[in-house]
PDB file of N, CA and C in Angstrom:
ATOM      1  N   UNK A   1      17.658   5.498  23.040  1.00  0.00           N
ATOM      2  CA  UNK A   1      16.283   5.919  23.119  1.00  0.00           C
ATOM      3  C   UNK A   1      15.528   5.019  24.088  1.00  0.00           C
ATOM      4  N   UNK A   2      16.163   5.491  25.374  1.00  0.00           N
ATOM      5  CA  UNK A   2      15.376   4.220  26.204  1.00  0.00           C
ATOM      6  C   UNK A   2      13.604   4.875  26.494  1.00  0.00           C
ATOM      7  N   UNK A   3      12.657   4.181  26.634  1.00  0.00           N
ATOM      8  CA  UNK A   3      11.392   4.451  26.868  1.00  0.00           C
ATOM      9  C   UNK A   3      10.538   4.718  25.515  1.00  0.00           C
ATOM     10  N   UNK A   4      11.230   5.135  24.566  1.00  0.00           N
ATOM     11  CA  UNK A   4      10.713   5.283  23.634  1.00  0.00           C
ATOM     12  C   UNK A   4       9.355   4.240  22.986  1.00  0.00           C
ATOM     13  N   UNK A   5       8.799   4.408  22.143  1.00  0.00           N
ATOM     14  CA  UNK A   5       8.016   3.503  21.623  1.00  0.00           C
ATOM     15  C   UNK A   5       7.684   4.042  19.776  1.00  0.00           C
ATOM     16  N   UNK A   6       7.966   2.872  18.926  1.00  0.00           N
ATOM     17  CA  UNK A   6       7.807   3.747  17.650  1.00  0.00           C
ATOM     18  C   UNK A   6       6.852   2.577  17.528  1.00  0.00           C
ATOM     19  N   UNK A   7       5.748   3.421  16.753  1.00  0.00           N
ATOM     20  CA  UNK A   7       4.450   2.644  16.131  1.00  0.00           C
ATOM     21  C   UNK A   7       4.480   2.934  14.605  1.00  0.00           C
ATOM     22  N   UNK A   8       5.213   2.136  14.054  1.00  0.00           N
ATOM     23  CA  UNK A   8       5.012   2.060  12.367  1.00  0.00           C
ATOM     24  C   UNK A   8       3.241   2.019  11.735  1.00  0.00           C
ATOM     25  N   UNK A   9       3.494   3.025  10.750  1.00  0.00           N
ATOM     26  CA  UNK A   9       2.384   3.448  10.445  1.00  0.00           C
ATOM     27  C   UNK A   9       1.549   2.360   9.148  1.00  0.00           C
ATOM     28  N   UNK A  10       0.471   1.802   9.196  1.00  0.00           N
ATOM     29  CA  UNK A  10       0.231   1.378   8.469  1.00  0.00           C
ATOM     30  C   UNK A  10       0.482   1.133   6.953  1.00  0.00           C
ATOM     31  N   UNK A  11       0.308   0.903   6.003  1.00  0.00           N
ATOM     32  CA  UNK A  11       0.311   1.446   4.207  1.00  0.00           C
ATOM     33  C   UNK A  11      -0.960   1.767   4.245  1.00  0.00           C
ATOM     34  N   UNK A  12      -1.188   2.685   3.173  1.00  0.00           N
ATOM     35  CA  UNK A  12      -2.545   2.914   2.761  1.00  0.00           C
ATOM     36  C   UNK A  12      -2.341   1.892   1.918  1.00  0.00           C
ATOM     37  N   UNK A  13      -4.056   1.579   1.819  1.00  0.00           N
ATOM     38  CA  UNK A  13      -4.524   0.891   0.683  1.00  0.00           C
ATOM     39  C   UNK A  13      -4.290   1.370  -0.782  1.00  0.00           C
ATOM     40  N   UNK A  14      -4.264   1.253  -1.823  1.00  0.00           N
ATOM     41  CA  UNK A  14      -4.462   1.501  -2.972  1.00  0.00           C
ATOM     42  C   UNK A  14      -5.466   1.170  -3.435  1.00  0.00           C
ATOM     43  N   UNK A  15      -5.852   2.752  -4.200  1.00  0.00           N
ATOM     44  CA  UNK A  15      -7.148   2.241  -5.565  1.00  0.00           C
ATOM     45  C   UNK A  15      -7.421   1.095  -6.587  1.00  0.00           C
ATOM     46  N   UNK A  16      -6.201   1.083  -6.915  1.00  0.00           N
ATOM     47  CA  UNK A  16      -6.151  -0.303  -7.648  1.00  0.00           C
ATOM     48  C   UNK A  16      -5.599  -1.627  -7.187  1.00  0.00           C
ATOM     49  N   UNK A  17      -5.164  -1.336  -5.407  1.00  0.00           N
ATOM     50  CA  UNK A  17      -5.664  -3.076  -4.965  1.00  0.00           C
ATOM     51  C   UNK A  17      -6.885  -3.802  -5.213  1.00  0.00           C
ATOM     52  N   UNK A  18      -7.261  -5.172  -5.768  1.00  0.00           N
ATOM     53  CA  UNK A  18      -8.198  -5.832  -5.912  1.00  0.00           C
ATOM     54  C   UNK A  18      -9.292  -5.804  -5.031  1.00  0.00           C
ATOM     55  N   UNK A  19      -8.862  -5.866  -3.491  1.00  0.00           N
ATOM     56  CA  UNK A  19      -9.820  -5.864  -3.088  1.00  0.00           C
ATOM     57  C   UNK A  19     -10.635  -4.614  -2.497  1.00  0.00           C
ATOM     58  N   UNK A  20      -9.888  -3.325  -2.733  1.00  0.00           N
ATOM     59  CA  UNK A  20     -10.248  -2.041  -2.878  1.00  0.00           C
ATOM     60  C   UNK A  20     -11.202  -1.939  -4.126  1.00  0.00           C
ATOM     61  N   UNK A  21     -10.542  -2.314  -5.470  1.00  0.00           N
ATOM     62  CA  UNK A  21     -11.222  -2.111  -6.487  1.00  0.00           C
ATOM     63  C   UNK A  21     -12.859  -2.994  -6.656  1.00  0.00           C
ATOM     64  N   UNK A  22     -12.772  -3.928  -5.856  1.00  0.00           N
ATOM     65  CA  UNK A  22     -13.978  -5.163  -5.583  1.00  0.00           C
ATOM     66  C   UNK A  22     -15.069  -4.273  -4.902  1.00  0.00           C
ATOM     67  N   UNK A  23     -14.649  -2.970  -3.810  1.00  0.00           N
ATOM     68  CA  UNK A  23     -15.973  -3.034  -2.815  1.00  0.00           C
ATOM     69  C   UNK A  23     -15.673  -1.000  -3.617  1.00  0.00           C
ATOM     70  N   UNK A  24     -15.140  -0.805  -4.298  1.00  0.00           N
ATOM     71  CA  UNK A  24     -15.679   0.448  -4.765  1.00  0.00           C
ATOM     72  C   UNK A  24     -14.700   1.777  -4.179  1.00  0.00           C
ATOM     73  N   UNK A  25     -13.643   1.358  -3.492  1.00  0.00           N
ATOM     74  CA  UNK A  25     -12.687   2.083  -2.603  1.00  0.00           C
ATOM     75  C   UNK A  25     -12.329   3.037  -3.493  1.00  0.00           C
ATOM     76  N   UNK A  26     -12.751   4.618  -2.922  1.00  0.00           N
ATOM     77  CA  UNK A  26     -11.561   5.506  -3.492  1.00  0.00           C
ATOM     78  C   UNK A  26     -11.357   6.327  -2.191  1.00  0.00           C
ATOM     79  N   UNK A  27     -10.209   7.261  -2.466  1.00  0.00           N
ATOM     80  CA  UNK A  27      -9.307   7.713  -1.054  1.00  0.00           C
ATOM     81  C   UNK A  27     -10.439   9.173  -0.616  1.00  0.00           C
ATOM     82  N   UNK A  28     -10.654   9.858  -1.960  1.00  0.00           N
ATOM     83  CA  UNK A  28     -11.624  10.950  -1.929  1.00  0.00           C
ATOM     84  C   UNK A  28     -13.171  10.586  -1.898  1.00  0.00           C
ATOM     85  N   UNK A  29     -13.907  10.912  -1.115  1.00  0.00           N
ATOM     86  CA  UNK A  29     -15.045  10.294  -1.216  1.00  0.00           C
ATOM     87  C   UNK A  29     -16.105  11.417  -2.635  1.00  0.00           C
ATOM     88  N   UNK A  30     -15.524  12.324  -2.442  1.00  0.00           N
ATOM     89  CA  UNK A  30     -16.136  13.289  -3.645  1.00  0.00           C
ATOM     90  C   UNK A  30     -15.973  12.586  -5.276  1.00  0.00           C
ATOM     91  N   UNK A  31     -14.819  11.693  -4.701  1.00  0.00           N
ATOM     92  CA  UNK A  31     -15.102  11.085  -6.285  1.00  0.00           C
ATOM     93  C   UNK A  31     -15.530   9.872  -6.937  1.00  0.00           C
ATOM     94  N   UNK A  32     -16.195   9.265  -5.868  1.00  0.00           N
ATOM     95  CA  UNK A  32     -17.392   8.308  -6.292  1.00  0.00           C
ATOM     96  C   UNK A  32     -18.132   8.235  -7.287  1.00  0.00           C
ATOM     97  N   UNK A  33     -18.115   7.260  -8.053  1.00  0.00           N
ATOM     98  CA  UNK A  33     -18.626   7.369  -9.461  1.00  0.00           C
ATOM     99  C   UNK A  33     -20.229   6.519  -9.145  1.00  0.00           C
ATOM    100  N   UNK A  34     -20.548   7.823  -8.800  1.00  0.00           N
ATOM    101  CA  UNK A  34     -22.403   7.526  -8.153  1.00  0.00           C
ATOM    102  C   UNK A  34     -23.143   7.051  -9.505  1.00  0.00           C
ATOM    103  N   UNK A  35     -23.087   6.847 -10.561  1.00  0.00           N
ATOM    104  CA  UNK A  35     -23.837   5.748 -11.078  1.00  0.00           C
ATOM    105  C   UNK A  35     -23.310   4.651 -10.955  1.00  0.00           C
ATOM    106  N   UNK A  36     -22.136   4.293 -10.568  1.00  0.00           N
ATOM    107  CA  UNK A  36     -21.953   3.112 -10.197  1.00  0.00           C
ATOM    108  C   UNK A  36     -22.004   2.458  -9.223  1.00  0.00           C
ATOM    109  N   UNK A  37     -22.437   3.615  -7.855  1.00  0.00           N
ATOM    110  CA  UNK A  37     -22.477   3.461  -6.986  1.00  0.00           C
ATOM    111  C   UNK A  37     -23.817   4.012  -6.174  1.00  0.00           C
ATOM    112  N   UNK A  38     -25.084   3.708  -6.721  1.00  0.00           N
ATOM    113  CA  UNK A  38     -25.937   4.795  -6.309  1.00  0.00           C
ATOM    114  C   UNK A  38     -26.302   5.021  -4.878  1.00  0.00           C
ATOM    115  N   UNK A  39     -25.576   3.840  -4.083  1.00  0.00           N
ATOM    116  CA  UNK A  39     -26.135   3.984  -2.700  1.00  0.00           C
ATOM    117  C   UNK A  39     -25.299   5.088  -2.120  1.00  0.00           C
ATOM    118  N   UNK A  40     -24.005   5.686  -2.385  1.00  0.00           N
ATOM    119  CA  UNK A  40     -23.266   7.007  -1.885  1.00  0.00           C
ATOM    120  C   UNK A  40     -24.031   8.000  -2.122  1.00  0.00           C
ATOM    121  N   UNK A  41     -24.286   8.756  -0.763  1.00  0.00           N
ATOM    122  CA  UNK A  41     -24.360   9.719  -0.240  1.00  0.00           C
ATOM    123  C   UNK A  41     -23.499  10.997   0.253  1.00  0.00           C
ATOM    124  N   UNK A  42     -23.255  12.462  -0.627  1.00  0.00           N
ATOM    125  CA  UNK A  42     -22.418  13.012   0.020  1.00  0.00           C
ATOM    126  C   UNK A  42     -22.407  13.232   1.497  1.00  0.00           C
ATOM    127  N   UNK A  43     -21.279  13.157   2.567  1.00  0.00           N
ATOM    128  CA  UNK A  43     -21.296  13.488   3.347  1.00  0.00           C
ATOM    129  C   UNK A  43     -20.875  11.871   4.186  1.00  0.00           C
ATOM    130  N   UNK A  44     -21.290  11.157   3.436  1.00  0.00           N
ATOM    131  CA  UNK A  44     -20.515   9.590   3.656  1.00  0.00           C
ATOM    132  C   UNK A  44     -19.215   9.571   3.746  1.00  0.00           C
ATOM    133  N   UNK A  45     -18.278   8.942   4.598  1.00  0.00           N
ATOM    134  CA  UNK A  45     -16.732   8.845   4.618  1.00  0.00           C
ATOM    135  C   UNK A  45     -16.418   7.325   5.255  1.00  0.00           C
ATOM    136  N   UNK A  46     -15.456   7.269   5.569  1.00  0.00           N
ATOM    137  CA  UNK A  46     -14.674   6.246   5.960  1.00  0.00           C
ATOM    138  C   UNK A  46     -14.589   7.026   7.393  1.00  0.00           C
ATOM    139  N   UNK A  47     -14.163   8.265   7.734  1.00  0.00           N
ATOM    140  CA  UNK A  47     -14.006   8.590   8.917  1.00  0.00           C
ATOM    141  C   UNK A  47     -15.871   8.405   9.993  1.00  0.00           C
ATOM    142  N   UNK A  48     -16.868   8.364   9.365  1.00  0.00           N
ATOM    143  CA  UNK A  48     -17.973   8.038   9.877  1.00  0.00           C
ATOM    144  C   UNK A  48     -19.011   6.265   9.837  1.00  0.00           C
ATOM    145  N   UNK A  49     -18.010   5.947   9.473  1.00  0.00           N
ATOM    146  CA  UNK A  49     -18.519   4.460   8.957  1.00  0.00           C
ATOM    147  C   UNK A  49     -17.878   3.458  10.324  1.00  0.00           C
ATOM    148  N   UNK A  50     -18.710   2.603  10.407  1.00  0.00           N
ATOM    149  CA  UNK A  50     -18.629   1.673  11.805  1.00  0.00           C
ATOM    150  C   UNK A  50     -17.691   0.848  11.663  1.00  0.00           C
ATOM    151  N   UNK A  51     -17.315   0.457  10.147  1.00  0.00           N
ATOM    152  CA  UNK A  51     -15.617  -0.160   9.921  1.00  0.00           C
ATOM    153  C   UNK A  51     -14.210   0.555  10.056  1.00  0.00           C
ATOM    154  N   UNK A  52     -14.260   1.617  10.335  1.00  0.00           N
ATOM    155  CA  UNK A  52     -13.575   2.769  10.555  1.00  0.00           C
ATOM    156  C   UNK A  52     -12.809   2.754  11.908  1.00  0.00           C
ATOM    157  N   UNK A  53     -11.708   2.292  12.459  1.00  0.00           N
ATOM    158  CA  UNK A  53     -10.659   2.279  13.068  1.00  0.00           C
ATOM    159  C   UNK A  53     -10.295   3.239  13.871  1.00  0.00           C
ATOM    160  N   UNK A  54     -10.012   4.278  12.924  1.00  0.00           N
ATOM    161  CA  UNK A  54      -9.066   5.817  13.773  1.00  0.00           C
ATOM    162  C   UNK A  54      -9.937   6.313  14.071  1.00  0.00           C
ATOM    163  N   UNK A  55      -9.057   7.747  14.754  1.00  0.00           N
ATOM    164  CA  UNK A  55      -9.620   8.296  15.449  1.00  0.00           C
ATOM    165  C   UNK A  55     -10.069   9.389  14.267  1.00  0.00           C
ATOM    166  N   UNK A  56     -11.688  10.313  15.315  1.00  0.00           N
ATOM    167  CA  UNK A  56     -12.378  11.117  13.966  1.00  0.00           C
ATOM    168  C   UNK A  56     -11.665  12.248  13.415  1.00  0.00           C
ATOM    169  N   UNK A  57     -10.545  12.550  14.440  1.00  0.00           N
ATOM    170  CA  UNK A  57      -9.340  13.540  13.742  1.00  0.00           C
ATOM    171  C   UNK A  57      -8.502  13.232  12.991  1.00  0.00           C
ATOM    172  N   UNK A  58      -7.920  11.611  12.723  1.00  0.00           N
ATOM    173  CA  UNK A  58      -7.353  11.411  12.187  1.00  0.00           C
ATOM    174  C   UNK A  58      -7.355  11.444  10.592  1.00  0.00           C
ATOM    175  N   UNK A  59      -6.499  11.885  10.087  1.00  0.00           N
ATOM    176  CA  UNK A  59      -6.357  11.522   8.254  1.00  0.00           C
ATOM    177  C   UNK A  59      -6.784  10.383   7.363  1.00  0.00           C
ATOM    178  N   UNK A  60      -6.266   9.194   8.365  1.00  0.00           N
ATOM    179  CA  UNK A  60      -6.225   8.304   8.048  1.00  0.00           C
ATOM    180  C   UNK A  60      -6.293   6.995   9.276  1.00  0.00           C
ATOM    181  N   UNK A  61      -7.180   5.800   8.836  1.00  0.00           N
ATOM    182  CA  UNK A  61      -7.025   4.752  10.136  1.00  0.00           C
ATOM    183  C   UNK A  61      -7.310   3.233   9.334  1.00  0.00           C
ATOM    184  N   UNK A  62      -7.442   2.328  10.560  1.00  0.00           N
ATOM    185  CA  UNK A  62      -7.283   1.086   9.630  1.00  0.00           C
ATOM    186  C   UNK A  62      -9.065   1.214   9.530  1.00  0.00           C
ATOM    187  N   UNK A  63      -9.236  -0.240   8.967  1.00  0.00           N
ATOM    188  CA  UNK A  63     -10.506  -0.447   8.423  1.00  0.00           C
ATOM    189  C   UNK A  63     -10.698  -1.963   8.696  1.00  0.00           C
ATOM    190  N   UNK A  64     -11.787  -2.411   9.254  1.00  0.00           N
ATOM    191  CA  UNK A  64     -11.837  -4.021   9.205  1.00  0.00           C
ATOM    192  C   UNK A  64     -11.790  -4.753   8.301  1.00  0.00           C
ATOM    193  N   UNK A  65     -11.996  -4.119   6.852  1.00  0.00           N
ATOM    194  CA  UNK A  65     -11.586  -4.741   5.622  1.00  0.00           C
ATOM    195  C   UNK A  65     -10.472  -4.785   5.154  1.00  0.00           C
ATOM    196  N   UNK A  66      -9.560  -4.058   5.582  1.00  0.00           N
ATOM    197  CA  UNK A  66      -8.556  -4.255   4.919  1.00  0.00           C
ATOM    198  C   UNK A  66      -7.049  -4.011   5.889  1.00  0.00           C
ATOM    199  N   UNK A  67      -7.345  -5.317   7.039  1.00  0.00           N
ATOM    200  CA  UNK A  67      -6.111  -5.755   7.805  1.00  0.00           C
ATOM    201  C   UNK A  67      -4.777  -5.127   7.890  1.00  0.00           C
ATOM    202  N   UNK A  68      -4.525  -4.326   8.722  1.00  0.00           N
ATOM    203  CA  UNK A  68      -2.701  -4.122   8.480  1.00  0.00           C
ATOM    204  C   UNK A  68      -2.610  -3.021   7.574  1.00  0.00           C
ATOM    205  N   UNK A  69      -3.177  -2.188   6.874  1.00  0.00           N
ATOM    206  CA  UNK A  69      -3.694  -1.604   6.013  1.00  0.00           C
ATOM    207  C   UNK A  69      -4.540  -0.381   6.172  1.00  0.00           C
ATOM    208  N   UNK A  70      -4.495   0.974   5.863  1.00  0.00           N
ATOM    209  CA  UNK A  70      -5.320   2.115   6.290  1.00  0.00           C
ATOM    210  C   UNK A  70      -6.001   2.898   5.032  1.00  0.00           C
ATOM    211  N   UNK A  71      -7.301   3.359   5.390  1.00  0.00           N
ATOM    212  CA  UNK A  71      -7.600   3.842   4.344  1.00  0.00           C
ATOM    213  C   UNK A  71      -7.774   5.904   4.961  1.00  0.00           C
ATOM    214  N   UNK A  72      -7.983   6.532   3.702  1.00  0.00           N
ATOM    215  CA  UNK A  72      -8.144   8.146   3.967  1.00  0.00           C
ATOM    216  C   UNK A  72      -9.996   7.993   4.591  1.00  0.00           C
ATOM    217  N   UNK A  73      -9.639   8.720   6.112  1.00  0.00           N
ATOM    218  CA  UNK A  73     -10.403   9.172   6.613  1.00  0.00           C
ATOM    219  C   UNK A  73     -11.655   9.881   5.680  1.00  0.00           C
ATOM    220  N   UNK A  74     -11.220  10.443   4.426  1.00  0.00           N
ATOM    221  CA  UNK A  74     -11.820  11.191   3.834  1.00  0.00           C
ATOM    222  C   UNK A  74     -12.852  10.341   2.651  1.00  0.00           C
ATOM    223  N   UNK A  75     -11.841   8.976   2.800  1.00  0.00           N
ATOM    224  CA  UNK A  75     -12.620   8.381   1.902  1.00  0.00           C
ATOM    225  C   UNK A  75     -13.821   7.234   1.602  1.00  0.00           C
ATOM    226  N   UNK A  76     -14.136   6.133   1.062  1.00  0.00           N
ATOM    227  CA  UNK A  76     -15.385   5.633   0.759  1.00  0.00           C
ATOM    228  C   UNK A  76     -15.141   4.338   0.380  1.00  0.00           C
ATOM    229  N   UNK A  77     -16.046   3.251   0.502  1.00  0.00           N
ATOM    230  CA  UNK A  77     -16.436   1.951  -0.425  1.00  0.00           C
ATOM    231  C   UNK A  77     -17.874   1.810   0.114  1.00  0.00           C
ATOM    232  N   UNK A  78     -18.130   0.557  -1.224  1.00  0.00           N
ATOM    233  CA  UNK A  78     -19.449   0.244  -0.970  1.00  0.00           C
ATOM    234  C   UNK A  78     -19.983  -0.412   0.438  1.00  0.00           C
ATOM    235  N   UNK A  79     -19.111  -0.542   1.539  1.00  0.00           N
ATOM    236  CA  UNK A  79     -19.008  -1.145   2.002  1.00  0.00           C
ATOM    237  C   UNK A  79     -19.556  -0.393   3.937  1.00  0.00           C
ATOM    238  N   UNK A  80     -19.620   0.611   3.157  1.00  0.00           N
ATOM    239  CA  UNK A  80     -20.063   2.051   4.253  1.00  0.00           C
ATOM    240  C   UNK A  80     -21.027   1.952   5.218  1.00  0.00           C
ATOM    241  N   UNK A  81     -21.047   1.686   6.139  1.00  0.00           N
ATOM    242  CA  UNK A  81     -22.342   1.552   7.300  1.00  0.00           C
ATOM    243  C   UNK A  81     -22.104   2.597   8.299  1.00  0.00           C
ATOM    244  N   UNK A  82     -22.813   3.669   8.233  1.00  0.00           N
ATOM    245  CA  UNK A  82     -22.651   4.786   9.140  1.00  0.00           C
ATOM    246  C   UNK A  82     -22.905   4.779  10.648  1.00  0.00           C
ATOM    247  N   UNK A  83     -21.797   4.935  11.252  1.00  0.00           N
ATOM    248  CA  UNK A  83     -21.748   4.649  12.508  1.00  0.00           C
ATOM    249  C   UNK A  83     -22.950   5.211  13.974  1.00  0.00           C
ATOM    250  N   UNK A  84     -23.518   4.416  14.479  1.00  0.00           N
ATOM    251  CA  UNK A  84     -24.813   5.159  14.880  1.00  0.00           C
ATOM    252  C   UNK A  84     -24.380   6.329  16.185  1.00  0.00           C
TER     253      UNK A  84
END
């Protein structure tokens, strides 16, 4: 396979990594547990947030929080700053 190039794909994060579970991380953003979270807004994602990595087609991309590591495009933490 000369020329080739393989780019190993990140891990997603998990819900119940610590430091997922610390800033409010879930993969679906629909399932935000908005009293616990009252600053979520539907229509908030990970794919629109300025910590947000990939690309806006993508499924999934990294996140500046969580190094080496990808979260669902689709999804959320408290940690959300919508990209201007």
């Amino acid at each position: 396979m000369l020329g080739a190039t393989v780019h190993a794909q990140p891990a997603m994060v998990a819900e119940t990594d610590a430091q997922a579970q610390g800033v409010g991380y879930k993969a679906d953003a629909t399932k935000v547990d908005k009293a616990k979270f009252p600053k979520y807004a539907a229509g908030q994602a990970c794919a629109n947030c300025v910590l947000y990595q990939g690309k806006a087609a993508d499924a999934s991309g990294g996140c500046a929080l969580f190094p080496g590591k990808a979260v669902a495009a689709k999804g959320w933490c408290s940690a959300y700053n919508k990209k201007a």
